[in-house]
Each structure stands twice: as structure tokens, then as C-alpha cells.
C-alpha atoms as a PDB file:
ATOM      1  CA  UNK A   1     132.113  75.090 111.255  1.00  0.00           C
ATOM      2  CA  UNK A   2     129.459  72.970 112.564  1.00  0.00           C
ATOM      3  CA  UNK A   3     125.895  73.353 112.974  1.00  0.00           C
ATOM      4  CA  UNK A   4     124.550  73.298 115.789  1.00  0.00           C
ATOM      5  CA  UNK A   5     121.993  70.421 116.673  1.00  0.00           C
ATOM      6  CA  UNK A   6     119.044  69.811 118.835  1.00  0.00           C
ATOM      7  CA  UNK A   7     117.711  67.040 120.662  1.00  0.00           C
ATOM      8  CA  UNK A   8     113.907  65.928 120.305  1.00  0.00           C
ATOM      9  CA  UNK A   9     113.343  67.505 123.739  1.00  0.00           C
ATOM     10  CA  UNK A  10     114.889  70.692 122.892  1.00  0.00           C
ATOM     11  CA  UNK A  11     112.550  71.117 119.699  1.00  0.00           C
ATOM     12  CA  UNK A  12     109.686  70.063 121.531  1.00  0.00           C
ATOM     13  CA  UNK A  13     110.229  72.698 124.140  1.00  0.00           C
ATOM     14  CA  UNK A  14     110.721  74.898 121.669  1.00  0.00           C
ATOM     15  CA  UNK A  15     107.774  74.829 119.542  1.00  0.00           C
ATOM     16  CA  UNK A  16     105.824  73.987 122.558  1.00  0.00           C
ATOM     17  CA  UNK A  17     104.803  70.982 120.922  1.00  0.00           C
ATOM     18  CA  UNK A  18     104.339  67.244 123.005  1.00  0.00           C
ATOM     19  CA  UNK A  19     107.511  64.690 121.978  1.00  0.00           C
ATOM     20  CA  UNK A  20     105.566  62.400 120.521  1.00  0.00           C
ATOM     21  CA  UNK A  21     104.695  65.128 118.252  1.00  0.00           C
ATOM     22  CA  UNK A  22     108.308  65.762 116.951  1.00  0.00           C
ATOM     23  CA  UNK A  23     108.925  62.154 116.553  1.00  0.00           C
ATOM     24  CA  UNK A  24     105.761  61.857 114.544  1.00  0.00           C
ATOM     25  CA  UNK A  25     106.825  64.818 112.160  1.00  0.00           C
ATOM     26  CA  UNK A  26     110.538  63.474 111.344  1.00  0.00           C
ATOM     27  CA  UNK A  27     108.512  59.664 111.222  1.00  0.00           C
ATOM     28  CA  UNK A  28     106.192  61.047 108.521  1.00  0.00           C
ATOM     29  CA  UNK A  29     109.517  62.836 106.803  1.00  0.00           C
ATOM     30  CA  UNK A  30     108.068  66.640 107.993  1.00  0.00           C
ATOM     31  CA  UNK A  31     110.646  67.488 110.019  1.00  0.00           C
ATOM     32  CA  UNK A  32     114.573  66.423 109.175  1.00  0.00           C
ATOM     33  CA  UNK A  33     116.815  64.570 111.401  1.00  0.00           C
ATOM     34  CA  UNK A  34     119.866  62.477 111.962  1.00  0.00           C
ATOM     35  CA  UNK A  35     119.584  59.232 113.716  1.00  0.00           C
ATOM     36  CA  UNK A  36     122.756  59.406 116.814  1.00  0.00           C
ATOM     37  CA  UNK A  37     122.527  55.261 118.253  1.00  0.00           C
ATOM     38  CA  UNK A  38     118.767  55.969 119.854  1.00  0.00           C
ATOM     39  CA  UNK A  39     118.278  59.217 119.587  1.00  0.00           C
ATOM     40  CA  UNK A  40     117.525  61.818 116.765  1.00  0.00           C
ATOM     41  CA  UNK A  41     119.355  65.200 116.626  1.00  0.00           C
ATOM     42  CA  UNK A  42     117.666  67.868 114.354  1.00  0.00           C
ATOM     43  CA  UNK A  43     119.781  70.205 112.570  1.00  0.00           C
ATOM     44  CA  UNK A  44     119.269  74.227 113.256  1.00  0.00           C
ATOM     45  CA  UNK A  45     118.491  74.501 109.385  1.00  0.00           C
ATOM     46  CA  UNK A  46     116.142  71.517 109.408  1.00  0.00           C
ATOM     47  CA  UNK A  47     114.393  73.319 112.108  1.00  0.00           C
ATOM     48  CA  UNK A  48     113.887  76.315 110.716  1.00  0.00           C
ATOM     49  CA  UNK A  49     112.813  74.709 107.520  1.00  0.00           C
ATOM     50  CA  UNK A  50     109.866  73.306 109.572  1.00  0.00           C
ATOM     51  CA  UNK A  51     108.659  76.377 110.830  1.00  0.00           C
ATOM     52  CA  UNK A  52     109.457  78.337 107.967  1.00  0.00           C
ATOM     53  CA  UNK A  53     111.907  80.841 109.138  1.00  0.00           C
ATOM     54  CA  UNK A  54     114.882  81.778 106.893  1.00  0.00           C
ATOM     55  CA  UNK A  55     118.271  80.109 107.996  1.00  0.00           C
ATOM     56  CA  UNK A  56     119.822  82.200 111.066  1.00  0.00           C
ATOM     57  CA  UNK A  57     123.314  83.331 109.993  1.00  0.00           C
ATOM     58  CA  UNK A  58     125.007  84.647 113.330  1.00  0.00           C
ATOM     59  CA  UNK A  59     126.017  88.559 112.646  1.00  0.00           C
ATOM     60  CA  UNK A  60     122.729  88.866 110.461  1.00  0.00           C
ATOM     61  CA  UNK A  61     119.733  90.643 111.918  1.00  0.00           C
ATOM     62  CA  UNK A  62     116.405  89.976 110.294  1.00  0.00           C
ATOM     63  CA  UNK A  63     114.149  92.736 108.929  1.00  0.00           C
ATOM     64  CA  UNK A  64     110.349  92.975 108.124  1.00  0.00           C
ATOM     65  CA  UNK A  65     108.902  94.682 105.543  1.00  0.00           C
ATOM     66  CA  UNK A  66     105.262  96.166 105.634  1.00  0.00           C
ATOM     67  CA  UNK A  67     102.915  96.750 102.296  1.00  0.00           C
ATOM     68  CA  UNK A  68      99.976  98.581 103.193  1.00  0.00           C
ATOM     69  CA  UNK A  69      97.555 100.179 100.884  1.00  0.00           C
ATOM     70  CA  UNK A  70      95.301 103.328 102.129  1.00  0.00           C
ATOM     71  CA  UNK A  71      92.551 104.044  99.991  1.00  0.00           C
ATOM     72  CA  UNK A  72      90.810 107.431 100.836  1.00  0.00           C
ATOM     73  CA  UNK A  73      87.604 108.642  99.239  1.00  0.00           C
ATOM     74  CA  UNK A  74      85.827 111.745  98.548  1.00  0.00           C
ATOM     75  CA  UNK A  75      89.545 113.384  97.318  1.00  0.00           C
ATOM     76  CA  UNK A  76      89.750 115.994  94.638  1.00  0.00           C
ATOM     77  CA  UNK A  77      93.343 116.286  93.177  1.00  0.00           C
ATOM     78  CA  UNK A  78      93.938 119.401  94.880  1.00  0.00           C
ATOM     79  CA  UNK A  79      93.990 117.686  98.223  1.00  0.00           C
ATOM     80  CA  UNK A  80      95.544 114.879  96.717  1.00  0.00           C
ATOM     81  CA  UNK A  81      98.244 116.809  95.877  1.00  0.00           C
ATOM     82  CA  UNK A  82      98.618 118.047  98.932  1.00  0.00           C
ATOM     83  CA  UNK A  83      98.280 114.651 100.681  1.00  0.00           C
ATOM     84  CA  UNK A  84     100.430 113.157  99.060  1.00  0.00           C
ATOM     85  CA  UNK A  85     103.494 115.870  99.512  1.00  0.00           C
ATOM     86  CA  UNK A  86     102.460 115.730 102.774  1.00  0.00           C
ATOM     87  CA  UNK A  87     102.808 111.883 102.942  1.00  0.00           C
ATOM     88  CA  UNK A  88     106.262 111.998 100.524  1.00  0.00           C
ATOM     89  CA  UNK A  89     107.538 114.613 102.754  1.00  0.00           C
ATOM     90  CA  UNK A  90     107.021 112.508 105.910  1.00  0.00           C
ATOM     91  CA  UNK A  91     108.546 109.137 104.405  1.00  0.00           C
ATOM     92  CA  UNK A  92     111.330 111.129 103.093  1.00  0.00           C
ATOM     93  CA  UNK A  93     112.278 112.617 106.734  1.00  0.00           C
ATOM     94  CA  UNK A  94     113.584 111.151 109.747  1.00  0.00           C
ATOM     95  CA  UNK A  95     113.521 107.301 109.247  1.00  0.00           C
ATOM     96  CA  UNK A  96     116.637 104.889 108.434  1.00  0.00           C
ATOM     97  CA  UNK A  97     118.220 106.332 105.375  1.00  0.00           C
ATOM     98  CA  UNK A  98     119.169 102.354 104.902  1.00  0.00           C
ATOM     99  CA  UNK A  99     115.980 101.053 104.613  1.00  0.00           C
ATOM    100  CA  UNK A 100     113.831 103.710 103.782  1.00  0.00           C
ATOM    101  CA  UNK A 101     109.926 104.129 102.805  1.00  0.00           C
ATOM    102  CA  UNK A 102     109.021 103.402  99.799  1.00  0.00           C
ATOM    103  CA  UNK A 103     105.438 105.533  99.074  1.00  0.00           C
ATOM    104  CA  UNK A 104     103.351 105.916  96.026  1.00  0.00           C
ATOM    105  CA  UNK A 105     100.424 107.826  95.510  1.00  0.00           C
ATOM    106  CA  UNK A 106      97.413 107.003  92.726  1.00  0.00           C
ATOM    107  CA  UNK A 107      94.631 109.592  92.342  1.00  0.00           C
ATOM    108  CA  UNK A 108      91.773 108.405  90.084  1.00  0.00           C
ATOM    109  CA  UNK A 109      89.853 111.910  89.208  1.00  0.00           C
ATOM    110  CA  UNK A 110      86.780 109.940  88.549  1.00  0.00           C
ATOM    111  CA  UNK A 111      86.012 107.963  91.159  1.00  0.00           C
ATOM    112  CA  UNK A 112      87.876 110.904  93.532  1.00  0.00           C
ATOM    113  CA  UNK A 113      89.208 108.207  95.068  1.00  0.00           C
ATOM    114  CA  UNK A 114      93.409 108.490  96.627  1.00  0.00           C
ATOM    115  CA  UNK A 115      94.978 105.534  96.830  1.00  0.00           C
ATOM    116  CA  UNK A 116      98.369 105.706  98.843  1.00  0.00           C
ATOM    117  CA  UNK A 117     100.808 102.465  98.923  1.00  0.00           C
ATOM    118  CA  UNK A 118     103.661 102.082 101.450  1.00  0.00           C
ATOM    119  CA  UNK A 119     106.309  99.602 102.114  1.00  0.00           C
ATOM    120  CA  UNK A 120     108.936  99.684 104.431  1.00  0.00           C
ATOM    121  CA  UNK A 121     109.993  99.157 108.236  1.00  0.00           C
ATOM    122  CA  UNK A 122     106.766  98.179 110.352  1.00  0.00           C
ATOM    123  CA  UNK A 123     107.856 101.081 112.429  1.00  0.00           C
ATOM    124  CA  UNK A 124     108.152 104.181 109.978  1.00  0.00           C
ATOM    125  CA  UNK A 125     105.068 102.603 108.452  1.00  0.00           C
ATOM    126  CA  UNK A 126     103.147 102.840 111.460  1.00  0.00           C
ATOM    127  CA  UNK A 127     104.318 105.993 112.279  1.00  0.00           C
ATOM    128  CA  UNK A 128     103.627 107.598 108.765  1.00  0.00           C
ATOM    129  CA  UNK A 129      99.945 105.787 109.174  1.00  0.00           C
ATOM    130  CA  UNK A 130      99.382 107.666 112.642  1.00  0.00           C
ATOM    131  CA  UNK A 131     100.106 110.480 110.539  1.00  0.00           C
ATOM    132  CA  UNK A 132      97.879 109.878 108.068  1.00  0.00           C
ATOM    133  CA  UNK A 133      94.592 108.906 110.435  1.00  0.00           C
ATOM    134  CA  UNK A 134      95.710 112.581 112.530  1.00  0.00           C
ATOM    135  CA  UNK A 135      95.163 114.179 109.277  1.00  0.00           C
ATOM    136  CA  UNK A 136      92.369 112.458 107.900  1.00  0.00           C
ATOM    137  CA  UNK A 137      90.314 112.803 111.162  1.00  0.00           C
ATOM    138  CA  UNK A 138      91.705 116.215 112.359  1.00  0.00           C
ATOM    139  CA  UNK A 139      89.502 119.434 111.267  1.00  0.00           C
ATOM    140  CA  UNK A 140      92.335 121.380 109.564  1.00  0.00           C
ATOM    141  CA  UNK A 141      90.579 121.675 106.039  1.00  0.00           C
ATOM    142  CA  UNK A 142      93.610 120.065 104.800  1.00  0.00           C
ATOM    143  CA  UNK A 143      91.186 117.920 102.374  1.00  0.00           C
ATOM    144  CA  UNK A 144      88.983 120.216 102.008  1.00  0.00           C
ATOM    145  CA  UNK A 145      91.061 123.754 101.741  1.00  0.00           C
ATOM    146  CA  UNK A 146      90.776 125.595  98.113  1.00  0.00           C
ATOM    147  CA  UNK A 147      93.691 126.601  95.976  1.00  0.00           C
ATOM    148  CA  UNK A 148      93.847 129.931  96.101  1.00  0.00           C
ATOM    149  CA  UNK A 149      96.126 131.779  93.021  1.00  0.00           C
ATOM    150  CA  UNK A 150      98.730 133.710  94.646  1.00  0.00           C
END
């Protein structure tokens, strides 16, 4: 199986660079290629090496992953608690059972501070932090609602 190669054209249009540009980068060894008679051809690999993208395997698709850390003041551990089932519940429901949410919740009593950590798909994570700001800003009393003893 060969790989497939690009001209210095070709990887000039593609980074949208000039092709004096190219030439400079595989002159000043930045950029890999094979010398073909006149002309240099540039590997796929060498390419992506360059611009720092892993290897392209056909068949494979690429995935992102998003850490995000929500820090939310003013939180006694009553709402925390419920905040964070609320937030567990949500990441737990209804996404890609393959690459699911990974959530964590801190609550520091002292400085009633709730600290919420997510990583996952940029999707699901933007759709649990919609969540999250519609609860946060909504007047529910969600954060503010006491425990009653039933």
C-alpha cells in the first residue's frame, strides 16, 4: 500500500500558504519531502506532521474531546446535591453510550463554592452546559429551594 504524495503546489494550496513558503520549510528541514528529478513530493504523513494533525487512517473517523470546568458560587450542599443529580442525570441520558460524558462534581462547604468538571463529545458537552446556564439563570428556586423532611 502506498502513500499517497503531494506536490509543492498541492500543499501550498492546501495550507493556503505562497510556494516559496513550502520550499522554504522542507529547505530549513520543517516540512519532509522526497526529491522526484526537480521536483519535491511530500508524503501525506509528513504533512500532517507539519500541521500537527494525527496520521489519517482511511475507515477511522476522528473524535474531539472537551474538558470544561464550571465553577458556581454561593452553593450550599443541599443544592449541590441537587445540581449535581441533576447534572449526572443529564450526562447519563440520551448521548452516545460509546463515548459517553464523563462528569464530576466537587462541593467545598466552606467556600460554598460547586465545582462541576466535564469531558466528553463537544456536542453532549454543550448541550449539558445549555442545561446548566437554563438552570443557573432560570427562577425555579432550584439553588435556592429548602429540604423539607418528608
Amino acid at each position: 500500500m502506498t502513500e499517497e504524495m503531494y506536490s509543492v503546489e498541492q500543499v501550498a494550496d492546501r495550507l493556503n500558504l505562497h510556494v516559496r513558503t513550502v520550499r522554504g520549510y522542507i529547505r530549513s528541514g520543517r516540512l519532509r519531502a522526497v526529491r522526484i528529478g526537480k521536483q519535491y513530493r511530500i508524503a501525506a504523513s509528513d504533512l500532517d506532521a507539519l500541521t500537527g494533525q494525527a496520521p489519517t487512517t482511511p475507515g477511522v473517523a476522528r473524535q474531539a474531546e472537551v474538558s470544561s470546568i464550571v465553577q458556581i458560587d454561593g452553593v450550599d450542599r443541599a443544592a449541590a446535591d441537587r445540581l449535581g443529580t441533576l447534572v449526572l442525570t443529564s450526562a447519563n441520558t440520551a448521548h452516545d453510550q460509546a463515548n459517553p460524558l464523563r462528569v464530576q462534581t466537587v462541593h467545598d462547604e466552606q467556600r460554598h463554592r460547586l465545582k462541576i468538571i466535564i469531558l466528553g463529545d463537544p456536542a453532549a458537552t454543550a448541550e449539558l452546559l445549555h442545561l446548566l446556564d437554563a438552570v443557573l439563570n432560570a427562577d425555579n428556586g432550584l439553588l435556592d429551594r429548602e429540604v423539607r423532611d418528608a
